[in-house]
C-alpha atoms as a PDB file:
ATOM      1  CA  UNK A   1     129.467  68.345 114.538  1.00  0.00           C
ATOM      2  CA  UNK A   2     128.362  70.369 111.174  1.00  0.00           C
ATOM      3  CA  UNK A   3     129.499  69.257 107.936  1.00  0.00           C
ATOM      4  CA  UNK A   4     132.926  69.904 105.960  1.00  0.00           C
ATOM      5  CA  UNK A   5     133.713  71.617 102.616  1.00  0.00           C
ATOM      6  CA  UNK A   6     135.141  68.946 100.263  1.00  0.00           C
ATOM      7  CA  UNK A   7     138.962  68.939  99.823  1.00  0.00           C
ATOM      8  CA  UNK A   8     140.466  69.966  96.678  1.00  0.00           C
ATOM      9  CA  UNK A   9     141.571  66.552  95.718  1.00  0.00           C
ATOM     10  CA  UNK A  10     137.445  65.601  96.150  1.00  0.00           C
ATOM     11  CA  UNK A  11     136.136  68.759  94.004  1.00  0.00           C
ATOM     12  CA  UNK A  12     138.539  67.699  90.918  1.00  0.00           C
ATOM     13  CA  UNK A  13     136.902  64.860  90.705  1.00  0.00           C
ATOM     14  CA  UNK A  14     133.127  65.880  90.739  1.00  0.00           C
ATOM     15  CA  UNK A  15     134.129  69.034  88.911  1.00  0.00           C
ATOM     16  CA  UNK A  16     135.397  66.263  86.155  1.00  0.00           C
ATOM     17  CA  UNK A  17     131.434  66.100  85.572  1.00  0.00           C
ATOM     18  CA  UNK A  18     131.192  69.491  85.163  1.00  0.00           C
ATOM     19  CA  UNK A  19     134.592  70.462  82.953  1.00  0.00           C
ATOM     20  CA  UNK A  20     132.992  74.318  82.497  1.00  0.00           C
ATOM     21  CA  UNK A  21     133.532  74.867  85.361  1.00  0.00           C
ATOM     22  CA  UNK A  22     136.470  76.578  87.665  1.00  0.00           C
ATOM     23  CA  UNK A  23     137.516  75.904  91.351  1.00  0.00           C
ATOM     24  CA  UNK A  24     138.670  78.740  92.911  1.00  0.00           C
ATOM     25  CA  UNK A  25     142.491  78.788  94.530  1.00  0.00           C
ATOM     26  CA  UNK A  26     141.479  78.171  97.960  1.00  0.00           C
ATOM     27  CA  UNK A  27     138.816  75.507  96.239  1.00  0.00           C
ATOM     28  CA  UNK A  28     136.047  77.239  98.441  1.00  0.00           C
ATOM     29  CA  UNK A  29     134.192  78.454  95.309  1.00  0.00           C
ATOM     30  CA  UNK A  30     133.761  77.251  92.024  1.00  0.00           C
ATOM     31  CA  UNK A  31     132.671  79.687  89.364  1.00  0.00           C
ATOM     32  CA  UNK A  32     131.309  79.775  85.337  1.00  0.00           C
ATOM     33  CA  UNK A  33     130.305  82.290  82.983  1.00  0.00           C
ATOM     34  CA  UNK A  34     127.731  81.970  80.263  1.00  0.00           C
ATOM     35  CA  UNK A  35     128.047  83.946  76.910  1.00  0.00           C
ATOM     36  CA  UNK A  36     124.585  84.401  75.683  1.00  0.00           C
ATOM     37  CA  UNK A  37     122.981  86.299  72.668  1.00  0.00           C
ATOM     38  CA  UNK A  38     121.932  89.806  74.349  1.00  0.00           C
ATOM     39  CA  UNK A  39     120.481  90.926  77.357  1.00  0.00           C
ATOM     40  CA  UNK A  40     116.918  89.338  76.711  1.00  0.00           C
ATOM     41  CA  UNK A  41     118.669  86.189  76.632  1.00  0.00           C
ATOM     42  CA  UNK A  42     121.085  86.430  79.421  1.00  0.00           C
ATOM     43  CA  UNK A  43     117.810  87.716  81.811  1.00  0.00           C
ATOM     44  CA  UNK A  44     115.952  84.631  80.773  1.00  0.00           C
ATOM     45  CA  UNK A  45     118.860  82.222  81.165  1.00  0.00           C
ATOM     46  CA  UNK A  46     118.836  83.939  84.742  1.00  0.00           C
ATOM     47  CA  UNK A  47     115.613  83.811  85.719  1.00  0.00           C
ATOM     48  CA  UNK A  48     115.762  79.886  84.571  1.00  0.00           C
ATOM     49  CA  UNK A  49     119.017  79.472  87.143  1.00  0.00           C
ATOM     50  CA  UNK A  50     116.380  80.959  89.672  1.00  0.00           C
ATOM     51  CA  UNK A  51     113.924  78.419  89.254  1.00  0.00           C
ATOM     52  CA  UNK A  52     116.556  75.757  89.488  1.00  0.00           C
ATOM     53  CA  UNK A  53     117.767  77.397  93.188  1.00  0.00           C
ATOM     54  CA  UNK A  54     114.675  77.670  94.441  1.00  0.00           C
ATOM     55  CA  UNK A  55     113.664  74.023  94.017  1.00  0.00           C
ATOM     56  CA  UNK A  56     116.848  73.222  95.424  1.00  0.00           C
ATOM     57  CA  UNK A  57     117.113  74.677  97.884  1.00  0.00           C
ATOM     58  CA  UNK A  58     120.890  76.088  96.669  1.00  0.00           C
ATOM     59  CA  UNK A  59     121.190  79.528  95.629  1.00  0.00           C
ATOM     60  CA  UNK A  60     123.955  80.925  93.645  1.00  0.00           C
ATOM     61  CA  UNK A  61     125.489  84.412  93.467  1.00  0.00           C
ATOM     62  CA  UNK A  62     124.571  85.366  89.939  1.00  0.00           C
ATOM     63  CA  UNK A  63     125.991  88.594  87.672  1.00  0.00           C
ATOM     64  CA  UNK A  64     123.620  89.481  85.203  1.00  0.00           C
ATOM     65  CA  UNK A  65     124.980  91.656  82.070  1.00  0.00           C
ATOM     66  CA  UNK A  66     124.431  92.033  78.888  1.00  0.00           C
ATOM     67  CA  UNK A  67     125.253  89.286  76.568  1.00  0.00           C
ATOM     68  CA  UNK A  68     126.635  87.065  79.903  1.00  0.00           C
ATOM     69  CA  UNK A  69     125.950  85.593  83.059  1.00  0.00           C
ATOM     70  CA  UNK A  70     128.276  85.189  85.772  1.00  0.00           C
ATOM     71  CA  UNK A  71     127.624  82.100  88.258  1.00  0.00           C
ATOM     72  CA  UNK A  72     129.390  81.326  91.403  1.00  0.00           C
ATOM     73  CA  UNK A  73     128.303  78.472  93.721  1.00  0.00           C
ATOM     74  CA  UNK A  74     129.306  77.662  97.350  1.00  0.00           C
ATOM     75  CA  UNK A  75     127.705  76.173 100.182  1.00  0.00           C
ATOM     76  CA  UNK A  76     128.133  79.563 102.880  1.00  0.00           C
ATOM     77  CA  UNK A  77     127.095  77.633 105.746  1.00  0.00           C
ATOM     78  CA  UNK A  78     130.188  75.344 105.151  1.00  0.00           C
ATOM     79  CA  UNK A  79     132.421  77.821 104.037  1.00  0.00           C
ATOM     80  CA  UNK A  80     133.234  75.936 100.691  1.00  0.00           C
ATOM     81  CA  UNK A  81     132.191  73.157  98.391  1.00  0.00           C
ATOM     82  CA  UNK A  82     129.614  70.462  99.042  1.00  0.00           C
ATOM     83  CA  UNK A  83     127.867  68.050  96.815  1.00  0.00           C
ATOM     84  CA  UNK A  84     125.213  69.975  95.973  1.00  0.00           C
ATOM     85  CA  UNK A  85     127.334  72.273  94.530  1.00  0.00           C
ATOM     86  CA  UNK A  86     128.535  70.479  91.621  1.00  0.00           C
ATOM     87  CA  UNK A  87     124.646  69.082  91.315  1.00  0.00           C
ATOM     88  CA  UNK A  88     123.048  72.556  91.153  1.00  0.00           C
ATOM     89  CA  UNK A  89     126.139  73.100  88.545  1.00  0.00           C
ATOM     90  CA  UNK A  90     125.791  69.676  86.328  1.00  0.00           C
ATOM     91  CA  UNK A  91     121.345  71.780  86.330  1.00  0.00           C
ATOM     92  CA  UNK A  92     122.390  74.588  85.451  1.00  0.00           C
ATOM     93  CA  UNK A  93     124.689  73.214  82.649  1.00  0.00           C
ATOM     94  CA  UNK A  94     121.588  71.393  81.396  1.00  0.00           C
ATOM     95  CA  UNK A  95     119.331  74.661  80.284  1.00  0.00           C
ATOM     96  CA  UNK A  96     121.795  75.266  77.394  1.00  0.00           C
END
């Protein structure tokens, strides 16, 4: 038997240590975006994410623009939320 997305009632609470961020409606995704200086800034603050994801294992579907980065995290082989969601969030919160 695999693993199972957290409930909605279970990602509130870890997404109380991470208040930036947004569950989705279905509370499969949880998203956050990023306003940064231009698009120097936004690339680096990207490529930062990236190093983040790779150590973890946990990669994120990013939007890069100028000015902003988008972030969404799930865990696709669940089909929602896990705990290492809200950790690779509470990292990437940290490189502001």
């Amino acid at each position: 038997m695999g693993a199972v997305p957290l409930t909605r009632d279970e990602a509130e609470t870890l997404r109380k240590q991470t208040p930036e961020w947004r569950l989705s409606d279905d509370a499969k995704k949880m998203s956050r975006s990023f306003k940064l200086k231009d698009f120097k800034e936004a690339l680096a603050f990207v490529n930062k994410i990236g190093e983040i994801a790779e150590a973890e294992g946990h990669h994120p579907d990013i939007v890069l623009k100028w000015g902003g980065v988008g972030v969404e995290l799930s865990t696709h082989s669940m089909h929602g939320l896990s705990e290492n969601d809200f950790i690779l969030a509470a990292k990437i919160d940290g490189i502001e």
